[in-house]
N, C-alpha and C. Protein backbone atom coordinates (compact mmCIF):
# COMPACT_ATOMS: atom_id res chain seq x y z
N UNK A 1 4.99 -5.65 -7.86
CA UNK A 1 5.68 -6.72 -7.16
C UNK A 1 5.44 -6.59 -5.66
N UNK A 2 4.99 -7.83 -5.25
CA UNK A 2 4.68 -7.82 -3.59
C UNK A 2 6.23 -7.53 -3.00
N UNK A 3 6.10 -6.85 -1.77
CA UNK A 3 6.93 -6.98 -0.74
C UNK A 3 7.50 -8.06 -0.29
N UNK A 4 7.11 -9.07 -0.51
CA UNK A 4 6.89 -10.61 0.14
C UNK A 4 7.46 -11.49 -1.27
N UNK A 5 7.48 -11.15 -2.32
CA UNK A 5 8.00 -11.94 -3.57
C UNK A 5 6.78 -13.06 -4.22
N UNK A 6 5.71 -13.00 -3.61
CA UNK A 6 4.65 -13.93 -3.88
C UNK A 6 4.78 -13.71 -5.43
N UNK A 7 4.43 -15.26 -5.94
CA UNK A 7 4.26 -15.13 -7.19
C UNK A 7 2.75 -15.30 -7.06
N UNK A 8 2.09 -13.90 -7.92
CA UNK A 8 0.16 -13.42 -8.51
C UNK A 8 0.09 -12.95 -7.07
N UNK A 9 -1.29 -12.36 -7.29
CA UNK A 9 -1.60 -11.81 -6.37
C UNK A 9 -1.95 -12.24 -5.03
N UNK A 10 -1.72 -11.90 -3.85
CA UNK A 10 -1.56 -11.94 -2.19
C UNK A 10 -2.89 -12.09 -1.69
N UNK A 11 -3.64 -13.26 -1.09
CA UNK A 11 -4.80 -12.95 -0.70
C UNK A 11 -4.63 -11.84 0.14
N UNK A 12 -5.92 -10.99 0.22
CA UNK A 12 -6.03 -9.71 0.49
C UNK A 12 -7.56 -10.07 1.77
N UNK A 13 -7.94 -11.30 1.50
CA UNK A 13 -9.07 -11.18 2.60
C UNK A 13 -8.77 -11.07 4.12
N UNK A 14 -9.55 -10.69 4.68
CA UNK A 14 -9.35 -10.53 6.05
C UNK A 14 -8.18 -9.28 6.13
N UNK A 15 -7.68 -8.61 5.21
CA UNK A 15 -6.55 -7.64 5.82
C UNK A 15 -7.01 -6.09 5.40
N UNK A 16 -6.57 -5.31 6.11
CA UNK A 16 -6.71 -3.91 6.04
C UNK A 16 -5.94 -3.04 5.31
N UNK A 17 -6.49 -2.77 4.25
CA UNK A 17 -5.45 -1.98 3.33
C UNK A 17 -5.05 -0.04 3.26
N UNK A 18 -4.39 0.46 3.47
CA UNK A 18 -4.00 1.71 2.68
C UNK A 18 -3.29 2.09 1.72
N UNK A 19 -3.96 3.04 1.42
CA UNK A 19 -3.43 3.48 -0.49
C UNK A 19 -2.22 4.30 0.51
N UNK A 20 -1.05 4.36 -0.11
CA UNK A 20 0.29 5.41 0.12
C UNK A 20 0.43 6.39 -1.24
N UNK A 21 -0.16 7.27 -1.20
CA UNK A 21 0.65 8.75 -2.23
C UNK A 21 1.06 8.83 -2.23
N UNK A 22 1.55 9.77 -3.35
CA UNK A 22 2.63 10.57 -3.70
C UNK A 22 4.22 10.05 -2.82
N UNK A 23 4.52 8.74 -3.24
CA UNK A 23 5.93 8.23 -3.06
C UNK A 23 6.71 8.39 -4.26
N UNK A 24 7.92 8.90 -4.31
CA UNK A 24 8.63 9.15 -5.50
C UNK A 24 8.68 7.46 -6.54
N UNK A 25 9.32 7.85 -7.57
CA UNK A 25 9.20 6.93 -8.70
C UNK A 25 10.18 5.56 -8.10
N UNK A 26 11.28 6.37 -7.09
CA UNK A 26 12.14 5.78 -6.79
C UNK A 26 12.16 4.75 -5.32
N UNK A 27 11.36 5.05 -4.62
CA UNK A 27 10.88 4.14 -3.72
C UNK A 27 10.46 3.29 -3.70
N UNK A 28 11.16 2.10 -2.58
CA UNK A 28 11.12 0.71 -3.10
C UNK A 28 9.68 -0.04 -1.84
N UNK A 29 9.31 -0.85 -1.54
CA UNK A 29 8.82 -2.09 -0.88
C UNK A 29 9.91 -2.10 0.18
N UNK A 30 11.02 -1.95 0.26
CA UNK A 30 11.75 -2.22 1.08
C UNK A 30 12.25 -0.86 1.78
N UNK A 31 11.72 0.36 0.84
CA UNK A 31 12.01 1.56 1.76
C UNK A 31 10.78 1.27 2.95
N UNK A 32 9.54 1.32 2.35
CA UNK A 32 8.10 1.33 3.10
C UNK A 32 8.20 1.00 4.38
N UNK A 33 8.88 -0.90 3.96
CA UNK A 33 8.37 -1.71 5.30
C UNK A 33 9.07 -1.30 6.57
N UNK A 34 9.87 -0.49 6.76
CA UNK A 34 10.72 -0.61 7.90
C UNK A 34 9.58 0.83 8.73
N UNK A 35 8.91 1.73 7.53
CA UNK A 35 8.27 3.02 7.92
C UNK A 35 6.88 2.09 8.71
N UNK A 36 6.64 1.26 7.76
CA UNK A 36 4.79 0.78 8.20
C UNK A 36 4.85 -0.28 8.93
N UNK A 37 6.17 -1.01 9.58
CA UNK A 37 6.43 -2.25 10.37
C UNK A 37 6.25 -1.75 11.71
N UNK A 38 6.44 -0.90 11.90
CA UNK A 38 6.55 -0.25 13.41
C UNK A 38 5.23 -0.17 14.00
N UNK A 39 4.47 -0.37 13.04
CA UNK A 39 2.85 0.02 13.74
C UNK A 39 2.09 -0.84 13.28
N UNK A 40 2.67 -1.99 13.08
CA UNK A 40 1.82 -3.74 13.12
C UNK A 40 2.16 -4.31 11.99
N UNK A 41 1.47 -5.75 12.65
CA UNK A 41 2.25 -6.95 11.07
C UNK A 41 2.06 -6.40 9.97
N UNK A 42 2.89 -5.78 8.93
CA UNK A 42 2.69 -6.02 7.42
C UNK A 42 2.31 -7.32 6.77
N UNK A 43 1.24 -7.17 6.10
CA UNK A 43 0.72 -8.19 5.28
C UNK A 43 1.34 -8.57 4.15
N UNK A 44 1.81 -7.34 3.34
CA UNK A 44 2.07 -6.74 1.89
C UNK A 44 2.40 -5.93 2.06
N UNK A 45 2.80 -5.33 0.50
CA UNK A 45 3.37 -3.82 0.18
C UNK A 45 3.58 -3.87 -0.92
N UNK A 46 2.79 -3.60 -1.81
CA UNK A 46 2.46 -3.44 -3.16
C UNK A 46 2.84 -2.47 -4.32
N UNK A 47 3.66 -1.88 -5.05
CA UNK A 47 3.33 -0.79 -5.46
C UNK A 47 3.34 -0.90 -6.80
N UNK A 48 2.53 -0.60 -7.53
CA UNK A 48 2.13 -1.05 -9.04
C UNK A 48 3.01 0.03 -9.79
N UNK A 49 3.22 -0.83 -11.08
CA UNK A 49 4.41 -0.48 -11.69
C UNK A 49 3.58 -0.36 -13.52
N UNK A 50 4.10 0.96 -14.17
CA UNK A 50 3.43 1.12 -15.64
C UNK A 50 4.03 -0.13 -16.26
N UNK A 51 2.88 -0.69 -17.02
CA UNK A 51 3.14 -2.10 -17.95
C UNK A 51 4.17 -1.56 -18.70
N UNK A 52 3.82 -0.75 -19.48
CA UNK A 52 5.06 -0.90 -20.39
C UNK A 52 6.70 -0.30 -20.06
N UNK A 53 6.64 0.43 -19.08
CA UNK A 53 7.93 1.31 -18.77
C UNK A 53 8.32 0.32 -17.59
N UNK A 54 7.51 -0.28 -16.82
CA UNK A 54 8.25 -0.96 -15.62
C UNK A 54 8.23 0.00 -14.26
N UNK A 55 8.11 1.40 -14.72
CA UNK A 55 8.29 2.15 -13.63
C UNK A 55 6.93 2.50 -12.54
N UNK A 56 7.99 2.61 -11.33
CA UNK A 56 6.60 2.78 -10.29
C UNK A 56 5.18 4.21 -10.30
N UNK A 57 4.05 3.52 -10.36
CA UNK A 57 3.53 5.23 -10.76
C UNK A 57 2.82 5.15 -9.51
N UNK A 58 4.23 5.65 -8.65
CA UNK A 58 3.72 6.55 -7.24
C UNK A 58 2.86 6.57 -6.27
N UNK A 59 2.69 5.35 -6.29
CA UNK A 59 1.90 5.15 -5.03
C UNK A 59 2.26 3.66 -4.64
N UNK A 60 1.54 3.11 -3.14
CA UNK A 60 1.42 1.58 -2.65
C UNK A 60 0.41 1.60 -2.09
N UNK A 61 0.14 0.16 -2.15
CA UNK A 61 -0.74 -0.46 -1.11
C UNK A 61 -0.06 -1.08 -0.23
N UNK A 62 -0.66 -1.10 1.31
CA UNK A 62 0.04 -1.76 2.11
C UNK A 62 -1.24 -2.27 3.05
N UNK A 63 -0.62 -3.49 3.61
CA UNK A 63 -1.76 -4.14 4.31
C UNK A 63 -1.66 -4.73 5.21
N UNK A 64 -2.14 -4.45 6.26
CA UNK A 64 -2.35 -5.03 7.64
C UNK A 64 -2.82 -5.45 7.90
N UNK A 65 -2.45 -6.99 8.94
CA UNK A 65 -3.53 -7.70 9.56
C UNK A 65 -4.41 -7.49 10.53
N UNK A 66 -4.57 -6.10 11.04
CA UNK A 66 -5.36 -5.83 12.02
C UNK A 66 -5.62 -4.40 11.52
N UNK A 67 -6.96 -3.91 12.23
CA UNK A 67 -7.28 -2.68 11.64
C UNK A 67 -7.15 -1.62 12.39
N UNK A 68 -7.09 -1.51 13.75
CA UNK A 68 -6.15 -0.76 14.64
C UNK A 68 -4.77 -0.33 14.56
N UNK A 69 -3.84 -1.73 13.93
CA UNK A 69 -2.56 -1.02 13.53
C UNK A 69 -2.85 -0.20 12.03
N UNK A 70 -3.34 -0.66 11.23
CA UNK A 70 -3.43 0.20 10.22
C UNK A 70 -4.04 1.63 10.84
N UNK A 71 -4.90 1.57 11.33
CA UNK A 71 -5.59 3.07 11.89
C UNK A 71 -4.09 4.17 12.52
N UNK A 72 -3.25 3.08 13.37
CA UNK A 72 -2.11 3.93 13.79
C UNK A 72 -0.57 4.47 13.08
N UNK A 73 -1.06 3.60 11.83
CA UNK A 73 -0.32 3.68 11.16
C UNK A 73 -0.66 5.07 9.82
N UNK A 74 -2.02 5.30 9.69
CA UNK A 74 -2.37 6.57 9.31
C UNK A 74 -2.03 7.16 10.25
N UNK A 75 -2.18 7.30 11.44
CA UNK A 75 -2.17 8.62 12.37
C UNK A 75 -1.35 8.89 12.66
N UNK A 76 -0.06 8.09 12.19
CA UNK A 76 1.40 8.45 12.47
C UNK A 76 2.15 8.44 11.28
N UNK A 77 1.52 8.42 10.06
CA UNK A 77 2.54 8.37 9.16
C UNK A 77 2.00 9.12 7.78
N UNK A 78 1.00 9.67 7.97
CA UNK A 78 0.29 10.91 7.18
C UNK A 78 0.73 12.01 7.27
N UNK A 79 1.43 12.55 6.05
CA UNK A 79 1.94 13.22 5.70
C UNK A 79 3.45 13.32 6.08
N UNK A 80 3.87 12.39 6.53
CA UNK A 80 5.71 12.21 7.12
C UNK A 80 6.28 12.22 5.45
N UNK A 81 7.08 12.91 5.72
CA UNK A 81 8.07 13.23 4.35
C UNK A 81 9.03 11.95 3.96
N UNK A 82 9.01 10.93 3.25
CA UNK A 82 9.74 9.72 2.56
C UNK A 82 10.55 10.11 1.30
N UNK A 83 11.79 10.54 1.67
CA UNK A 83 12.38 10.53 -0.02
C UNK A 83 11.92 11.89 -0.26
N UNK A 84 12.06 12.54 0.40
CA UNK A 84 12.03 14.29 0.07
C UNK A 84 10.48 14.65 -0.34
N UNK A 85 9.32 13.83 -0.12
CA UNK A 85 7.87 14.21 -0.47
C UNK A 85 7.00 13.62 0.67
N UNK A 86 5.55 14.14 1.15
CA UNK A 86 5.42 14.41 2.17
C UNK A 86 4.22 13.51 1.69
N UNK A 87 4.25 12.25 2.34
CA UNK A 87 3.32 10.94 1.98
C UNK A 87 1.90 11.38 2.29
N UNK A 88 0.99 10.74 1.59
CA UNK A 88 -0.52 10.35 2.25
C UNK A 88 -0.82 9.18 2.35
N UNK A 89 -1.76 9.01 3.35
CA UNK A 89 -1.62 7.77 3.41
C UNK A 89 -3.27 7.64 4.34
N UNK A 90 -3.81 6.62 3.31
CA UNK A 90 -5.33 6.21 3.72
C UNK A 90 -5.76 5.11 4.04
N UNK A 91 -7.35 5.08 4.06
CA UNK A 91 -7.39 3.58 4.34
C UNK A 91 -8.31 3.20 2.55
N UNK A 92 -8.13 2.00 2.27
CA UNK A 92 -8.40 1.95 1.19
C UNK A 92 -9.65 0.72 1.00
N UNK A 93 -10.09 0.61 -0.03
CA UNK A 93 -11.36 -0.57 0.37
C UNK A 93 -11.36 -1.18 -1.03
N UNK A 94 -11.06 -2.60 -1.53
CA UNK A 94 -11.16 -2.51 -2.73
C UNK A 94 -12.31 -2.98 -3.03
N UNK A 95 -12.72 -2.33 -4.27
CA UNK A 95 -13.75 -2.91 -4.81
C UNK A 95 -13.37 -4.09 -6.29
N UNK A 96 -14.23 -5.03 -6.41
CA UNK A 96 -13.72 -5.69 -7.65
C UNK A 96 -14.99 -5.20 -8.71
N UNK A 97 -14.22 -5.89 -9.53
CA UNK A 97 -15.13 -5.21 -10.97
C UNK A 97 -16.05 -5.46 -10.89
N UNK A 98 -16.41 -7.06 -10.51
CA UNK A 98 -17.72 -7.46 -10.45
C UNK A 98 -19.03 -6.68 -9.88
N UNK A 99 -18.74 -6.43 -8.59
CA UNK A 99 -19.46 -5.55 -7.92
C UNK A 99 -19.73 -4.13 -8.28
N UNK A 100 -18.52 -3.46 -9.29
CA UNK A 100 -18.35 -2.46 -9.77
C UNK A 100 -19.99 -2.48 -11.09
N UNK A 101 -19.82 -3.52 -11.95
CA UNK A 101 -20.76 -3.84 -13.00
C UNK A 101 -22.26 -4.28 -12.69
N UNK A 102 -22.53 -4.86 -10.99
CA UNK A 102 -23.38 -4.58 -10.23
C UNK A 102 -24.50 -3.39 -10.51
N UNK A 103 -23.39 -2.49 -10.13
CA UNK A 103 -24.00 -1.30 -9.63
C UNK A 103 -24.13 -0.43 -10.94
N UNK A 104 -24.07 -0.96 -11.76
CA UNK A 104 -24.38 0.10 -13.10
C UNK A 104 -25.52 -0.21 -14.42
């Protein structure tokens, strides 16, 4: 579920994404944004949830409209402890399948 409530998925072009680790099961979209708002527009905040249990499996995406704030937003928020565990946090690039089946 987006941060934003969009119903399907958030265009993602033009924005800068990072993967977030190791966030507990229990962390919400709404813990994130107040951590990753401070260091430029949030786009999104994503964090995918197991189909069948509903539950979060520990990680987000988050996405910025500029790639400087995302850059400062790794360099200030890598490895900061959220919810008693000590985040990672990258830059992420997606690939789609298509391109994936490309290359094979």
């Amino acid at each position: 579920m987006s941060h934003f409530g969009r119903a399907g998925p958030p265009d993602i072009r033009d924005t800068y994404s990072l993967l977030v680790l190791n966030i507990t099961f229990r962390t919400s979209a709404d813990d994130l944004y107040p951590l990753f708002d401070r260091y430029g527009k949030v786009v999104d905040i994503f964090i995918p949830r197991d189909r069948r249990t509903g539950e979060s499996r520990g990680f987000a995406f988050v996405r910025y409209k500029y790639s400087d704030e995302a850059q400062k937003a790794i360099e200030r928020l890598d490895g900061r402890a959220v919810d008693g565990r000590n985040i990672v946090v990258q830059p992420y690039r997606f690939v789609s399948v298509s391109i994936v089946r490309e290359c094979i």
